[in-house]
PDB file of N, CA and C in Angstrom:
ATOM      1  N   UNK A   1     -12.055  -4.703  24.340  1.00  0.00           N
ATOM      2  CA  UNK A   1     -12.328  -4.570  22.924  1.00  0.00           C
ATOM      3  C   UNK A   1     -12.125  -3.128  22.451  1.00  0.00           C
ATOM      4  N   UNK A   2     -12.424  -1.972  23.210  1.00  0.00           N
ATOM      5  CA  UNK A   2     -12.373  -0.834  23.364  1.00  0.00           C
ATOM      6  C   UNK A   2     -10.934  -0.816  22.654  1.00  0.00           C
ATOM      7  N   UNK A   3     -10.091  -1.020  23.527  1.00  0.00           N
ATOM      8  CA  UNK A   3      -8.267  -1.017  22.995  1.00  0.00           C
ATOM      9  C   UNK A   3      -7.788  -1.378  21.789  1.00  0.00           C
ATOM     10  N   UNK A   4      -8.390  -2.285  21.350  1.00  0.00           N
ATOM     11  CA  UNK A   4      -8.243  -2.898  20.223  1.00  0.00           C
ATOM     12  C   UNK A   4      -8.611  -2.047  19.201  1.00  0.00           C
ATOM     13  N   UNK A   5      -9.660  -1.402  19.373  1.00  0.00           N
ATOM     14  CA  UNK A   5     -10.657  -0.617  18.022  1.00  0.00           C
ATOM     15  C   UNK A   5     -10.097   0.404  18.381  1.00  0.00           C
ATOM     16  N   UNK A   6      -9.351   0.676  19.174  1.00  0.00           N
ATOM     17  CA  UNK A   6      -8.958   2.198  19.657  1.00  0.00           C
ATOM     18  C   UNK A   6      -7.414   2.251  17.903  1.00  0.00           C
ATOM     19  N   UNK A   7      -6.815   1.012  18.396  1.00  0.00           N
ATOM     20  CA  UNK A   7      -5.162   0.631  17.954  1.00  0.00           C
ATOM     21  C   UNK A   7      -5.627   0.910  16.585  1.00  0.00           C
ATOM     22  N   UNK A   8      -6.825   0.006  16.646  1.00  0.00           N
ATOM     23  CA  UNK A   8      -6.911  -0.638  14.740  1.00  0.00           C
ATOM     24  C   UNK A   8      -7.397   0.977  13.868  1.00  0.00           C
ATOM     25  N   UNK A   9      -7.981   1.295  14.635  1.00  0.00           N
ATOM     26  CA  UNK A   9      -8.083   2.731  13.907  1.00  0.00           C
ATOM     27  C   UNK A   9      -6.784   3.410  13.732  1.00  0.00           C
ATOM     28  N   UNK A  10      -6.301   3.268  14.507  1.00  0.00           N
ATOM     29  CA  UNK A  10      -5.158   4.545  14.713  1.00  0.00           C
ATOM     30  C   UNK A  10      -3.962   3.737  13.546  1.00  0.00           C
ATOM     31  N   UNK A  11      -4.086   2.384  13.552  1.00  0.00           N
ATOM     32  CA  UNK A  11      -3.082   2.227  12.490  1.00  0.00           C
ATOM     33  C   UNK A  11      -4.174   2.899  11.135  1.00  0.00           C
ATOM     34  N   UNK A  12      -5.198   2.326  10.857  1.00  0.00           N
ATOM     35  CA  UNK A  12      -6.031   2.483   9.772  1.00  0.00           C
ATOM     36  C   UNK A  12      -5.679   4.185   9.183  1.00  0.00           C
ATOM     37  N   UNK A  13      -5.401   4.412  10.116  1.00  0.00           N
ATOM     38  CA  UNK A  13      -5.381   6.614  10.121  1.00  0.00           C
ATOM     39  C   UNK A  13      -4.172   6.628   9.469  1.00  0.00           C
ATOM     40  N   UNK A  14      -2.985   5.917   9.836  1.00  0.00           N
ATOM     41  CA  UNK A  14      -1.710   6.043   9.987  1.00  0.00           C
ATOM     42  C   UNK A  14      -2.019   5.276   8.035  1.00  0.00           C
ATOM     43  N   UNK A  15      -2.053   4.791   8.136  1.00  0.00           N
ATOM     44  CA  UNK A  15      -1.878   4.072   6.715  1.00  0.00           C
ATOM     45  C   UNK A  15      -2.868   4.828   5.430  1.00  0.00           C
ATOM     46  N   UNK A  16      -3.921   5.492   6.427  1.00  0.00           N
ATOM     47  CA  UNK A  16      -4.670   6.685   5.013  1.00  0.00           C
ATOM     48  C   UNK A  16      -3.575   7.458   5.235  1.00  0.00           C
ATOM     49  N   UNK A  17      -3.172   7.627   6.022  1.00  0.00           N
ATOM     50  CA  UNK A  17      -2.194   9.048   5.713  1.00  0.00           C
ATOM     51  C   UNK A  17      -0.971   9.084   4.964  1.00  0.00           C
ATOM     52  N   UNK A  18      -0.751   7.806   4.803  1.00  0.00           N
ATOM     53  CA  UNK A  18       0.736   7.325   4.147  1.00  0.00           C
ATOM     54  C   UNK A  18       0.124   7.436   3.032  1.00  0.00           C
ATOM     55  N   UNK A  19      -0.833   6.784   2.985  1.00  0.00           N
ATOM     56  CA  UNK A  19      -1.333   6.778   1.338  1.00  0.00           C
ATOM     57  C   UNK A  19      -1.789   8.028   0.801  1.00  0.00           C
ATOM     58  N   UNK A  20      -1.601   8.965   1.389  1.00  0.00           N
ATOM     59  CA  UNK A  20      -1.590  10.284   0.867  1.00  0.00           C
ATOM     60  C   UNK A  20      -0.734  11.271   0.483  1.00  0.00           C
ATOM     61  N   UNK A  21       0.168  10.770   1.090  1.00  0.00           N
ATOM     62  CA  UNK A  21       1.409  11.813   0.690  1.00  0.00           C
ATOM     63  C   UNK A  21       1.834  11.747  -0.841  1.00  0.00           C
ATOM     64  N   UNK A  22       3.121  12.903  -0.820  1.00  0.00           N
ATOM     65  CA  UNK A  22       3.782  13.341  -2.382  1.00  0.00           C
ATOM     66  C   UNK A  22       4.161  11.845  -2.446  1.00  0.00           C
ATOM     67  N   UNK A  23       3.915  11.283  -3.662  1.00  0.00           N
ATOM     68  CA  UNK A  23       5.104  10.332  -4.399  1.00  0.00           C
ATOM     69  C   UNK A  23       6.516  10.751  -4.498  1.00  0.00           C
ATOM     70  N   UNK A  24       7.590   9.699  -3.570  1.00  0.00           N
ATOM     71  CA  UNK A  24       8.700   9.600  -4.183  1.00  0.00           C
ATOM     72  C   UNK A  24       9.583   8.364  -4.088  1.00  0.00           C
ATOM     73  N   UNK A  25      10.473   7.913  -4.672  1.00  0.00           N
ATOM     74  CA  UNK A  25      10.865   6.904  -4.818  1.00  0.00           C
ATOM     75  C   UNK A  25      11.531   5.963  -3.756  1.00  0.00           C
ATOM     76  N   UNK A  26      11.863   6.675  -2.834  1.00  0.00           N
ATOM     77  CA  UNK A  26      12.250   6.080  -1.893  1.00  0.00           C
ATOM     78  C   UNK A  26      11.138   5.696  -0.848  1.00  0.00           C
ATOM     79  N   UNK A  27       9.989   6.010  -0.687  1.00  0.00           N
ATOM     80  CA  UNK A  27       8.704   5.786   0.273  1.00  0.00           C
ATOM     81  C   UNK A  27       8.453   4.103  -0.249  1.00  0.00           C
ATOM     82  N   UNK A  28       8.653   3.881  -1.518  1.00  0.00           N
ATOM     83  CA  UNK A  28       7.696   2.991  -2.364  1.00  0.00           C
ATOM     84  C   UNK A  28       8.011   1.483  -1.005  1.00  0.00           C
ATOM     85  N   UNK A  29       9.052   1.200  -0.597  1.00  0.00           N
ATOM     86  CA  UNK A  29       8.622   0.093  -0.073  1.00  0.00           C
ATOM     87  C   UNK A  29       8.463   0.121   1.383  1.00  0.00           C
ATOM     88  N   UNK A  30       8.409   1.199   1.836  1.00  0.00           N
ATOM     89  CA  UNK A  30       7.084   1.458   3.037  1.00  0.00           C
ATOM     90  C   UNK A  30       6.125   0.881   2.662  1.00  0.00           C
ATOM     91  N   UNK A  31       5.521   2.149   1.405  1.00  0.00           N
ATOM     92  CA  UNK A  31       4.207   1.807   1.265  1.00  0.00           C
ATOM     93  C   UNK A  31       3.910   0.283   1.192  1.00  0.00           C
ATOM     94  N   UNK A  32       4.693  -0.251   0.571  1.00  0.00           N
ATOM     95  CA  UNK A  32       4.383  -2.328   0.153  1.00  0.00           C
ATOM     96  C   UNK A  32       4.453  -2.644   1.564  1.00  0.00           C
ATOM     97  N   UNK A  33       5.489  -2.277   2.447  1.00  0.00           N
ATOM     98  CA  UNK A  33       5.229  -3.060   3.636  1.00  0.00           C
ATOM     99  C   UNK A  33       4.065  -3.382   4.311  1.00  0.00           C
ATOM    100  N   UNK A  34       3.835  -1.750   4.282  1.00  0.00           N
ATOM    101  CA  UNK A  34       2.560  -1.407   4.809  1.00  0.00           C
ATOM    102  C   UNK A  34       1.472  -2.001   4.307  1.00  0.00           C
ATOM    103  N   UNK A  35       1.440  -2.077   3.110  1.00  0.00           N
ATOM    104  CA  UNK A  35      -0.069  -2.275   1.782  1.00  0.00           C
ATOM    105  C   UNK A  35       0.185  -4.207   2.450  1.00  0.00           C
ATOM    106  N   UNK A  36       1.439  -4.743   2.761  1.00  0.00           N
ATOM    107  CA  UNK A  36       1.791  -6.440   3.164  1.00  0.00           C
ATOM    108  C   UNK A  36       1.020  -6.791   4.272  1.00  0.00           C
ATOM    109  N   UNK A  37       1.556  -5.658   5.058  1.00  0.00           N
ATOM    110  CA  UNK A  37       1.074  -6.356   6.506  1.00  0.00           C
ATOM    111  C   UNK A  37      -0.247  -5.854   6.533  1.00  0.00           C
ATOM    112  N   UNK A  38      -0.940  -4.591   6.158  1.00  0.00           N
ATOM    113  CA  UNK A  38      -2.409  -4.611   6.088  1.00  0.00           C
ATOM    114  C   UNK A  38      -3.086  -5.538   5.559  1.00  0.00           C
ATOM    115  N   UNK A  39      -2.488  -6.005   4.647  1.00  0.00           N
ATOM    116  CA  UNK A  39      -3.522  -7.200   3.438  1.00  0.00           C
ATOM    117  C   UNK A  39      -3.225  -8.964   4.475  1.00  0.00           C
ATOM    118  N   UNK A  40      -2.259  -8.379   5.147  1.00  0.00           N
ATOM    119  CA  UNK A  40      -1.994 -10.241   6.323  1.00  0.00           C
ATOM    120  C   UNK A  40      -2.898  -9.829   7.151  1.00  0.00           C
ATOM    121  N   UNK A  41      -3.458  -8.814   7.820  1.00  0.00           N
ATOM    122  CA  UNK A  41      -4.099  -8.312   8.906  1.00  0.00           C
ATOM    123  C   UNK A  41      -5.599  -8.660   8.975  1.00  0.00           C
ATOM    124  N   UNK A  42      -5.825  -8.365   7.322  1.00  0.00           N
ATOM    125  CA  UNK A  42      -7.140  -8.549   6.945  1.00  0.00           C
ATOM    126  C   UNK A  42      -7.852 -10.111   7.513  1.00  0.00           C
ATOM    127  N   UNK A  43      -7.750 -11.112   7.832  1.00  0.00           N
ATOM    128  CA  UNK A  43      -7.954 -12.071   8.347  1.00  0.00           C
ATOM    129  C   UNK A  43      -8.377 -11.691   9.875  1.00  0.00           C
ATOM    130  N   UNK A  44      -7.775 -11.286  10.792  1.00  0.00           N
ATOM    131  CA  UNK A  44      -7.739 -10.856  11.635  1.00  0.00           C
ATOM    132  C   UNK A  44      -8.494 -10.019  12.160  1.00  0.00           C
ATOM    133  N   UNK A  45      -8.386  -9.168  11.203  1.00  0.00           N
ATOM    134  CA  UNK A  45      -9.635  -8.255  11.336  1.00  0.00           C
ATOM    135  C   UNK A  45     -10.965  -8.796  11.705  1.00  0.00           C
ATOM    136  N   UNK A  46     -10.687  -9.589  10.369  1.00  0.00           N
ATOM    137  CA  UNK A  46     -12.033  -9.832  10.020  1.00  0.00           C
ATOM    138  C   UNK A  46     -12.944 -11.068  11.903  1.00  0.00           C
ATOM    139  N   UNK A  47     -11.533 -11.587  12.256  1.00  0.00           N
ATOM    140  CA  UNK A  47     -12.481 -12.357  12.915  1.00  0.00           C
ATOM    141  C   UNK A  47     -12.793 -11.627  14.498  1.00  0.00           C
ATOM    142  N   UNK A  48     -12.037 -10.179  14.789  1.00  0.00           N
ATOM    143  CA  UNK A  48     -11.928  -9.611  16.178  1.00  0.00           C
ATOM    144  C   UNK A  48     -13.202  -8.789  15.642  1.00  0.00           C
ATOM    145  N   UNK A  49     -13.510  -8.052  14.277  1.00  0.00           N
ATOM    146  CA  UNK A  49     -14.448  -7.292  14.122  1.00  0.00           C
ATOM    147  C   UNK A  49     -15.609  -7.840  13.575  1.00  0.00           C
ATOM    148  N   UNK A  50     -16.462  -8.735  13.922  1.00  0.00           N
ATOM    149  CA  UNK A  50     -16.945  -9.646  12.943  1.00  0.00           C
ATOM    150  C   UNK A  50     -18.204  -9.133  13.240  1.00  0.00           C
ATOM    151  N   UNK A  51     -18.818  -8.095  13.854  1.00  0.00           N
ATOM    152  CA  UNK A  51     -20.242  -7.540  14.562  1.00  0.00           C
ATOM    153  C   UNK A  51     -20.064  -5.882  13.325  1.00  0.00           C
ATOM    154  N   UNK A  52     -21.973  -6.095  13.815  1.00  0.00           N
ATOM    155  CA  UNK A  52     -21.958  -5.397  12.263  1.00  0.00           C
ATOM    156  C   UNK A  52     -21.839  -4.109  13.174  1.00  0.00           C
ATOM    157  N   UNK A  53     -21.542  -3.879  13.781  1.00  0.00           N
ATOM    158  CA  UNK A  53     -20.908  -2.572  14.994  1.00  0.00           C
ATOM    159  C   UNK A  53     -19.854  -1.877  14.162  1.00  0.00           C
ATOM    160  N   UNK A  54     -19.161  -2.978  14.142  1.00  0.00           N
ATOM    161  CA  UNK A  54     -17.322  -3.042  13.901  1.00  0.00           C
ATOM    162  C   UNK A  54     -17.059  -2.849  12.298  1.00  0.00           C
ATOM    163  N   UNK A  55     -18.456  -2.759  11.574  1.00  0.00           N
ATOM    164  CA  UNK A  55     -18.086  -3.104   9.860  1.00  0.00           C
ATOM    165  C   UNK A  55     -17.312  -2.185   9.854  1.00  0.00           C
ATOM    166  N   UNK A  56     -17.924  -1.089  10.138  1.00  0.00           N
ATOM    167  CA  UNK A  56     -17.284   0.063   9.528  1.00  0.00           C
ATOM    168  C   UNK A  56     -15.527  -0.445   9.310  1.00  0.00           C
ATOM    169  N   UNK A  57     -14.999  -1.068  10.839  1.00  0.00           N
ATOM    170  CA  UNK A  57     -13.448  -1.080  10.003  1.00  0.00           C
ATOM    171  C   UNK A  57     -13.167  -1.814   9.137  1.00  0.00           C
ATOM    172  N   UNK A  58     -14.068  -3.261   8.756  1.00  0.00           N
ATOM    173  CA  UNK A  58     -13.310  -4.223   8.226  1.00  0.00           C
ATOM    174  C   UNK A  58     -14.054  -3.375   6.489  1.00  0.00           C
ATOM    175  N   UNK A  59     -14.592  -2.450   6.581  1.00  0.00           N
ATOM    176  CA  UNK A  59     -14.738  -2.176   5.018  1.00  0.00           C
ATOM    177  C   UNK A  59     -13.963  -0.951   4.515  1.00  0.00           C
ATOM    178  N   UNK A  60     -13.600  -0.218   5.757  1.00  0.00           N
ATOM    179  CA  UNK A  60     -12.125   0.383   5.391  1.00  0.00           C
ATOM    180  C   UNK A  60     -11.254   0.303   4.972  1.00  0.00           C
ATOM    181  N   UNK A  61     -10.612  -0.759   5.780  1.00  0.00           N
ATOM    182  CA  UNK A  61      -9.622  -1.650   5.390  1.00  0.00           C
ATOM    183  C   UNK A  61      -9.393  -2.455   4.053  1.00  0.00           C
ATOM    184  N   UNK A  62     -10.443  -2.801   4.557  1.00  0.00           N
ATOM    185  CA  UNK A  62     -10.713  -3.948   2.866  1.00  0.00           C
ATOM    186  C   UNK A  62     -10.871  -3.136   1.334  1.00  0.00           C
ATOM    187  N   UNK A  63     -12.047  -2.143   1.862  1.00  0.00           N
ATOM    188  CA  UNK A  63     -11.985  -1.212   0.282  1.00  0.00           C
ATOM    189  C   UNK A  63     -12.178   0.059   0.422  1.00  0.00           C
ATOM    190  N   UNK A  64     -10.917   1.067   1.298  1.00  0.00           N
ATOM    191  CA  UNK A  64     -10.632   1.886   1.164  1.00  0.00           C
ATOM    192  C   UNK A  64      -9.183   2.083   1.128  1.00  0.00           C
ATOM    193  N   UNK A  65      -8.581   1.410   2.345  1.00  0.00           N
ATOM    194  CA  UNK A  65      -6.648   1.735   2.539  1.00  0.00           C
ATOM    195  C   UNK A  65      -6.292   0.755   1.593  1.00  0.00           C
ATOM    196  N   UNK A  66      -6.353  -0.610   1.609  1.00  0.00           N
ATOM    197  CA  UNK A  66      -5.797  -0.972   0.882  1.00  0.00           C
ATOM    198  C   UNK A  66      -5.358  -0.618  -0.941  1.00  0.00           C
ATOM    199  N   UNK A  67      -7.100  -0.397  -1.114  1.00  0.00           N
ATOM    200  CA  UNK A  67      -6.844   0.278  -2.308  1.00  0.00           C
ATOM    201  C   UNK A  67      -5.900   1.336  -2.630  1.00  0.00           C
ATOM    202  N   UNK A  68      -5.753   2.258  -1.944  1.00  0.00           N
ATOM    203  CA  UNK A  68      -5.670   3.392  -1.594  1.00  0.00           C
ATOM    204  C   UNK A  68      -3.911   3.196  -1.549  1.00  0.00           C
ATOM    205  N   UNK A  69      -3.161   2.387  -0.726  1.00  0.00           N
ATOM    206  CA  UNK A  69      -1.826   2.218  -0.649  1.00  0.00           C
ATOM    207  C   UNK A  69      -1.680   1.514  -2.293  1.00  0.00           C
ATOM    208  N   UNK A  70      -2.456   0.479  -2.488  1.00  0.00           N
ATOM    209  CA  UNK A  70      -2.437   0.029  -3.923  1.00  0.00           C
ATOM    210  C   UNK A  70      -2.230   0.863  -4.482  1.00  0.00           C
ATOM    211  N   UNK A  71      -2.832   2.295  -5.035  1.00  0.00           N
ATOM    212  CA  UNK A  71      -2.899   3.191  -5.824  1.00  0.00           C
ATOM    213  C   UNK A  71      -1.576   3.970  -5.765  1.00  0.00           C
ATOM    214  N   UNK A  72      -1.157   4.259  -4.498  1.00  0.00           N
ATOM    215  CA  UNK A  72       0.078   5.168  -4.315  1.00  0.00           C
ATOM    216  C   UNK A  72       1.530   4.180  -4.539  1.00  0.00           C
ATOM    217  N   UNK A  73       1.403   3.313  -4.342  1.00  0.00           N
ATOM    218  CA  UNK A  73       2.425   2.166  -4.298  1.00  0.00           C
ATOM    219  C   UNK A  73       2.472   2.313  -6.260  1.00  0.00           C
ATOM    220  N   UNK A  74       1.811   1.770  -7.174  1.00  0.00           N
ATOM    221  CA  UNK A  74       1.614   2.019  -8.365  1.00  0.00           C
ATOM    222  C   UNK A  74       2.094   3.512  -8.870  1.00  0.00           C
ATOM    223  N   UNK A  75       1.723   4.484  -8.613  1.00  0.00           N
ATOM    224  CA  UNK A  75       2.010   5.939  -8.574  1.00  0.00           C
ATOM    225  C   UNK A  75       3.307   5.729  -8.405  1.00  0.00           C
ATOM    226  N   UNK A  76       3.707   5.916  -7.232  1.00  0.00           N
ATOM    227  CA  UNK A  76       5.321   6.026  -7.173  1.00  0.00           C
ATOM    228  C   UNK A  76       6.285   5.397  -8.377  1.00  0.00           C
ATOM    229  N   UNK A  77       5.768   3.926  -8.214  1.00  0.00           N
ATOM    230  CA  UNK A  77       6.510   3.054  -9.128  1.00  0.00           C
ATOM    231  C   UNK A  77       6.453   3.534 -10.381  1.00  0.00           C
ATOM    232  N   UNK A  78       5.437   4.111 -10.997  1.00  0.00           N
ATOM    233  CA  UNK A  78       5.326   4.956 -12.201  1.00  0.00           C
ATOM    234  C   UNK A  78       6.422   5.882 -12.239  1.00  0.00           C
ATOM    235  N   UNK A  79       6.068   6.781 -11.221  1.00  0.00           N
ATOM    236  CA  UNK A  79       7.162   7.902 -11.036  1.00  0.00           C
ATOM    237  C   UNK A  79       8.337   7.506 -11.053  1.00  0.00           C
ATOM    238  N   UNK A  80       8.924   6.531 -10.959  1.00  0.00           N
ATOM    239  CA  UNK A  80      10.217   5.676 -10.450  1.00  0.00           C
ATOM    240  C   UNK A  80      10.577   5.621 -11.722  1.00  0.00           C
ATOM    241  N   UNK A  81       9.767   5.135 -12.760  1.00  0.00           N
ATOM    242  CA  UNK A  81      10.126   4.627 -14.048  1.00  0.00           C
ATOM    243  C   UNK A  81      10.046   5.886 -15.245  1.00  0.00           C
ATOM    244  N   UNK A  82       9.914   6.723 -14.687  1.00  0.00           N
ATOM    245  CA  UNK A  82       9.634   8.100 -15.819  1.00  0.00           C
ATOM    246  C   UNK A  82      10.539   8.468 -15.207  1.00  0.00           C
ATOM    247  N   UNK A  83      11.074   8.847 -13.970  1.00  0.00           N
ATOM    248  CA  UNK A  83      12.203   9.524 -13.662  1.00  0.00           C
ATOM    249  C   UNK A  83      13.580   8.730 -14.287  1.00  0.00           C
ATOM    250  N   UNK A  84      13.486   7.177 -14.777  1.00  0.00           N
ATOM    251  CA  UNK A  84      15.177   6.439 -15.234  1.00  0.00           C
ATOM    252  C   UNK A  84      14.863   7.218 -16.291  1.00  0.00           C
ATOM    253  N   UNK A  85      13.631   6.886 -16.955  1.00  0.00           N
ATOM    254  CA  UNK A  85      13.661   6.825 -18.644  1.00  0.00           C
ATOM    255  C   UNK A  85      14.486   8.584 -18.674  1.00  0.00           C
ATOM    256  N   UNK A  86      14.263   9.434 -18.098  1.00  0.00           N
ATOM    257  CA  UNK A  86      15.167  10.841 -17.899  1.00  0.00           C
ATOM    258  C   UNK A  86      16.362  10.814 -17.380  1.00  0.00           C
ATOM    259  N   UNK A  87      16.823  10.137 -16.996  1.00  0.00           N
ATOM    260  CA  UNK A  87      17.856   9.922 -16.224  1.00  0.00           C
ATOM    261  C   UNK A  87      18.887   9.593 -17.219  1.00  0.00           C
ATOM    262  N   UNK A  88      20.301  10.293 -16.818  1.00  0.00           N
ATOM    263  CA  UNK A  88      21.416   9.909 -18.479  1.00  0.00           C
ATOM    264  C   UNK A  88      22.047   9.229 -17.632  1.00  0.00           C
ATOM    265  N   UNK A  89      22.370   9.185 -16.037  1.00  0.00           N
ATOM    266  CA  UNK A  89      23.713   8.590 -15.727  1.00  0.00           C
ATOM    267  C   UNK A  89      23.878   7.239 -15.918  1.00  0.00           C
ATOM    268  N   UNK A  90      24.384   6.007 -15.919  1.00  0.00           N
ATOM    269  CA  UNK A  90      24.311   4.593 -16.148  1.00  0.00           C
ATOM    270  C   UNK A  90      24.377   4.729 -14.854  1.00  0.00           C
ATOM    271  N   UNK A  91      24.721   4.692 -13.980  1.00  0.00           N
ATOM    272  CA  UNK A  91      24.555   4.254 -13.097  1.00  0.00           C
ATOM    273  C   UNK A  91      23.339   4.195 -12.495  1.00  0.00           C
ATOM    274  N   UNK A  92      22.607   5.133 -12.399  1.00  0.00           N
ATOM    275  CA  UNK A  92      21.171   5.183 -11.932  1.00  0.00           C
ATOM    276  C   UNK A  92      20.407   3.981 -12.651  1.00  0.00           C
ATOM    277  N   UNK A  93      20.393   3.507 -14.050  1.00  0.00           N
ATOM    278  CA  UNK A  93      19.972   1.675 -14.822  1.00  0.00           C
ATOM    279  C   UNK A  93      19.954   1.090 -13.620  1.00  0.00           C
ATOM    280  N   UNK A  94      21.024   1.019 -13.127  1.00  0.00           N
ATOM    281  CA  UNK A  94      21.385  -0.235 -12.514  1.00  0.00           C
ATOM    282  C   UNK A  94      20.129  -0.606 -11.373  1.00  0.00           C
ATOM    283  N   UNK A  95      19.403   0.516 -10.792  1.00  0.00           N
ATOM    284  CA  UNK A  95      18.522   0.576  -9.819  1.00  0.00           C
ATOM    285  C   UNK A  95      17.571   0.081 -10.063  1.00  0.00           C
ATOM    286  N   UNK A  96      16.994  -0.167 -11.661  1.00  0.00           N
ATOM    287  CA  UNK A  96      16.007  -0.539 -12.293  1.00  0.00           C
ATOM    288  C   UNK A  96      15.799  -2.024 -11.790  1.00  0.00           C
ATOM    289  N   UNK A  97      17.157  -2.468 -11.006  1.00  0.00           N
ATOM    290  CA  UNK A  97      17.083  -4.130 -10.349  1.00  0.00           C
ATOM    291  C   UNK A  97      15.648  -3.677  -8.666  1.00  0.00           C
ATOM    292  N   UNK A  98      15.533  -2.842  -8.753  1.00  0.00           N
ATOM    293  CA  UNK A  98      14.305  -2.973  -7.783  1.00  0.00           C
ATOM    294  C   UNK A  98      13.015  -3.663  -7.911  1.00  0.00           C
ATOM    295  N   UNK A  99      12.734  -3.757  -9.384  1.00  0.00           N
ATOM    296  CA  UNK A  99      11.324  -3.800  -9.914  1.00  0.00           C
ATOM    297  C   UNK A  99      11.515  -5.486  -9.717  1.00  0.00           C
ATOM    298  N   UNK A 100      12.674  -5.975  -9.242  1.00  0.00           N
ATOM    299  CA  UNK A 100      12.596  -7.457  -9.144  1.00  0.00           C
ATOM    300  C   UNK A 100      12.033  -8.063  -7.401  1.00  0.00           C
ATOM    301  N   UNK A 101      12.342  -7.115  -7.001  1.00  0.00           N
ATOM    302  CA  UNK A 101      10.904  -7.006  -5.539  1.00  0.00           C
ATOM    303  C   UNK A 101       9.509  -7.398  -5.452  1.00  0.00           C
ATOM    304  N   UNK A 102       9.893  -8.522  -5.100  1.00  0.00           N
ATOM    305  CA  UNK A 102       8.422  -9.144  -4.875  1.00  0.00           C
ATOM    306  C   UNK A 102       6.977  -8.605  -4.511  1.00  0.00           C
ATOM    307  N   UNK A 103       7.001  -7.737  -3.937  1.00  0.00           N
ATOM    308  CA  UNK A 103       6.298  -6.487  -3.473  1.00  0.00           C
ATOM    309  C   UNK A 103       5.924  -5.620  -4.324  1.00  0.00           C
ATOM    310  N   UNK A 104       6.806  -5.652  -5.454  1.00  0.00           N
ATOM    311  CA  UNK A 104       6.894  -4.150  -6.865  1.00  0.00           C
ATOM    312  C   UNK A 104       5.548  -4.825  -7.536  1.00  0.00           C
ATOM    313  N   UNK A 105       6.625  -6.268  -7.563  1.00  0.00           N
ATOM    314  CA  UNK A 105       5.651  -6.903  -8.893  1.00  0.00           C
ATOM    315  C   UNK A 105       4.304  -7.616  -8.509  1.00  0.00           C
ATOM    316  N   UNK A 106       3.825  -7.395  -7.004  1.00  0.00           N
ATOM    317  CA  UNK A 106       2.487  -7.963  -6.239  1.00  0.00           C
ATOM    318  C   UNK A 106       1.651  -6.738  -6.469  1.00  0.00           C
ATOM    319  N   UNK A 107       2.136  -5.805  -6.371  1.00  0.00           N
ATOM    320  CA  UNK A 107       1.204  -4.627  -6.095  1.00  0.00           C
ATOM    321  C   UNK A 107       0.637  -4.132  -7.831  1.00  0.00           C
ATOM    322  N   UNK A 108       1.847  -4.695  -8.752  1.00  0.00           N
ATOM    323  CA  UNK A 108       1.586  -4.211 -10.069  1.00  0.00           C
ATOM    324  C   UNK A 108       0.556  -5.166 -10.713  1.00  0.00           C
ATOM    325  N   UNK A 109       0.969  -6.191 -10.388  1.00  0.00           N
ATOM    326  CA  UNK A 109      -0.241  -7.067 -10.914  1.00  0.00           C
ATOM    327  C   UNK A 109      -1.478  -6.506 -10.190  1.00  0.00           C
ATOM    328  N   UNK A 110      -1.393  -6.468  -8.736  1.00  0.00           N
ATOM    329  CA  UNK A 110      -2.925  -6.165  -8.674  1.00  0.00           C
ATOM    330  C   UNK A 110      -3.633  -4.482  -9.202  1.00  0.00           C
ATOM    331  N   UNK A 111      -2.535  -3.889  -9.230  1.00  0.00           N
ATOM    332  CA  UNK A 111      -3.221  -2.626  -9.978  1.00  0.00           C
ATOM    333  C   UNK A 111      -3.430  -2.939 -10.999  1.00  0.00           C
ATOM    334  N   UNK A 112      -2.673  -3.685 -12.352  1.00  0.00           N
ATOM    335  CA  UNK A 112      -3.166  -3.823 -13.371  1.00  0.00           C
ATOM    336  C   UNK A 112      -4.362  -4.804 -13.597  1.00  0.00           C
ATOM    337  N   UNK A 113      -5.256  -5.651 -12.466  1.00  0.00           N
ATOM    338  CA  UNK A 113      -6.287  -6.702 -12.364  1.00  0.00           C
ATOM    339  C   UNK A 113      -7.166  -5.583 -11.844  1.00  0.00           C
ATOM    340  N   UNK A 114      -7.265  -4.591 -11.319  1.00  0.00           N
ATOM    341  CA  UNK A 114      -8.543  -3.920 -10.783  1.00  0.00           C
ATOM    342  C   UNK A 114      -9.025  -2.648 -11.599  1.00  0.00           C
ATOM    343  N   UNK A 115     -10.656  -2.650 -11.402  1.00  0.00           N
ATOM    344  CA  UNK A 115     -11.442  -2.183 -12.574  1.00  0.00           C
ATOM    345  C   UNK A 115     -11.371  -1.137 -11.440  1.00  0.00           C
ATOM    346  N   UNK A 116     -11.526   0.037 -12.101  1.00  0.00           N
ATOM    347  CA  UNK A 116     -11.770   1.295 -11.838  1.00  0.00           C
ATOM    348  C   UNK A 116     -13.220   2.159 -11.510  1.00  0.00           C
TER     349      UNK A 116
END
């Protein structure tokens, strides 16, 4: 069990830390991957850590990183969209086909559903 809580932290670390860095446009679907497979994980978690020993990770997880990639994932995408609206070349428009990413538009809904 040791190994396990050893891993799950060390991703948990790995994913505050992502969620900390500069915003830029090209990170953004890391971060979703990441913000994907943490939010599939959560199940999992929940049933290897289920001792109130272990809360500490499953309330990390649950309402700290996730949020937390939520927030930066949103950020970027912001940044993404203030940098076209500046942008003169046409060609750079065309990129605006990202926001059709299932991932863009999961993470936007849930930033725009959560109270602050």
């Amino acid at each position: 069990m040791y190994t396990i809580t050893d891993h799950t932290v060390q991703l948990l670390d790995n994913a505050e830390a992502l969620s900390s860095i500069r915003p830029a446009s090209e990170r953004l679907f890391k971060i979703l991957d990441l913000h994907d497979t943490l939010s599939d994980l959560i199940p999992l978690i929940n049933d290897l850590f289920h001792s109130e020993s272990s809360d500490f990770l499953r309330t990390r997880a649950i309402n700290q990183i996730i949020p937390k990639l939520t927030d930066k994932a949103n950020e970027i995408r912001l940044k993404f969209a203030n940098d076209l609206d500046y942008e003169t070349s046409p060609m750079v428009h065309a990129s605006v086909l990202c926001y059709e990413h299932p991932s863009v538009s999961r993470v936007a809904r849930n930033c725009s559903g959560r109270q602050s």
